[in-house]
Protein backbone atom coordinates (compact mmCIF):
# COMPACT_ATOMS: atom_id res chain seq x y z
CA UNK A 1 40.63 82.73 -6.24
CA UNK A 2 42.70 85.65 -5.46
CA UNK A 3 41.85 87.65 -2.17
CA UNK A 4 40.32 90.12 -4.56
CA UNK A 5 37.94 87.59 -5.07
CA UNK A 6 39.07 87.09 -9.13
CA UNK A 7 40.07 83.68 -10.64
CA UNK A 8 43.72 83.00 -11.49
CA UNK A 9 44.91 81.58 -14.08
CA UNK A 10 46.61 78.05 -13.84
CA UNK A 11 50.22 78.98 -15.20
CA UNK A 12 52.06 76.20 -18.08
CA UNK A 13 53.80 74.61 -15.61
CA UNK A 14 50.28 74.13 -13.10
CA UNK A 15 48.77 72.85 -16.52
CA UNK A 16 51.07 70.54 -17.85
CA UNK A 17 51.72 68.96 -14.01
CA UNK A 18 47.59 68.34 -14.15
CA UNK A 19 48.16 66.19 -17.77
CA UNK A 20 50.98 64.29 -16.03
CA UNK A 21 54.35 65.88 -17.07
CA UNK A 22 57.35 65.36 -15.07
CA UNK A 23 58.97 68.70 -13.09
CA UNK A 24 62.10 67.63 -15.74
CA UNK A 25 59.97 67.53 -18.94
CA UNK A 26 58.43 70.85 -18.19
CA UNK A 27 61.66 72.21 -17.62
CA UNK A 28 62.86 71.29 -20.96
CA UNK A 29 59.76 72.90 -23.00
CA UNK A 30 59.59 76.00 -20.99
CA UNK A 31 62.85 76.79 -22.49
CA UNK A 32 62.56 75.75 -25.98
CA UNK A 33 58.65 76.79 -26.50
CA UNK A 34 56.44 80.09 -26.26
CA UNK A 35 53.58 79.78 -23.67
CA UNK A 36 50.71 79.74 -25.97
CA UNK A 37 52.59 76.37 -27.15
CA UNK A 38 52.51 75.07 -23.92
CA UNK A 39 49.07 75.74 -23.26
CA UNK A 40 48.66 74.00 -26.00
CA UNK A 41 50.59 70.73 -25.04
CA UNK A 42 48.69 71.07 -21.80
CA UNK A 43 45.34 71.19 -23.77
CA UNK A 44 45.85 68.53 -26.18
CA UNK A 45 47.40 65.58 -24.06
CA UNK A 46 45.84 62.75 -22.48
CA UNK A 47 46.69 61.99 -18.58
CA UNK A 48 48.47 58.37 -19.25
CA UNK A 49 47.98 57.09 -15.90
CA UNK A 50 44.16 57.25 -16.20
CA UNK A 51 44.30 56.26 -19.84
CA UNK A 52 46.01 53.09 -18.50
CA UNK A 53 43.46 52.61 -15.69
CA UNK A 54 40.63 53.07 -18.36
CA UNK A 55 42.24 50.37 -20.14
CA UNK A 56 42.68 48.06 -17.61
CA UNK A 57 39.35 48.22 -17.13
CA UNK A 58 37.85 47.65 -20.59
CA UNK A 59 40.08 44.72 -20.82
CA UNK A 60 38.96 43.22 -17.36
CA UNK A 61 35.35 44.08 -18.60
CA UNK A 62 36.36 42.21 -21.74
CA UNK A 63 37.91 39.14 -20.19
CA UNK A 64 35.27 35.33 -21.09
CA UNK A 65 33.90 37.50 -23.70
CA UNK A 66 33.46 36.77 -27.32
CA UNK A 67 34.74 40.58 -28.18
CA UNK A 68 36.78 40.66 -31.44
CA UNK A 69 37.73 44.45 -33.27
CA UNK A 70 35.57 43.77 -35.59
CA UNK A 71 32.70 43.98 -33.25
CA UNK A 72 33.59 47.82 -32.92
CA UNK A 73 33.86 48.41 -36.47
């Protein structure tokens, strides 16, 4: 919050940081893309380092088990 007690906005750069963008990468798009794009980036990504831990998990949850795809389909 600000001191006059209103919310700020998280700027591009705050957003795509929080999905797991690289100081480098956002540097890149900043200058090739408007910031309603960017928001957008931000909004539809997926944070890969917890998409991996998921992952990991599943599969460890997984491991001695009869699973197959087609038990999912």
């Amino acid at each position: 919050m600000n001191e006059d007690q209103t919310i700020r906005k998280l700027t591009e750069r705050e957003c795509l940081r929080l999905m797991g963008f690289a100081d480098k990468e956002i540097d890149n798009l900043i200058g090739h893309f408007s910031k309603s794009t960017l928001y957008r980036f931000a909004g539809n990504s997926v944070v890969v380092d917890c998409f991996v831990e998921i992952t990991k998990e599943i599969i460890k949850d997984m491991e001695g088990k009869n699973v197959t795809l087609g038990n999912f389909l």
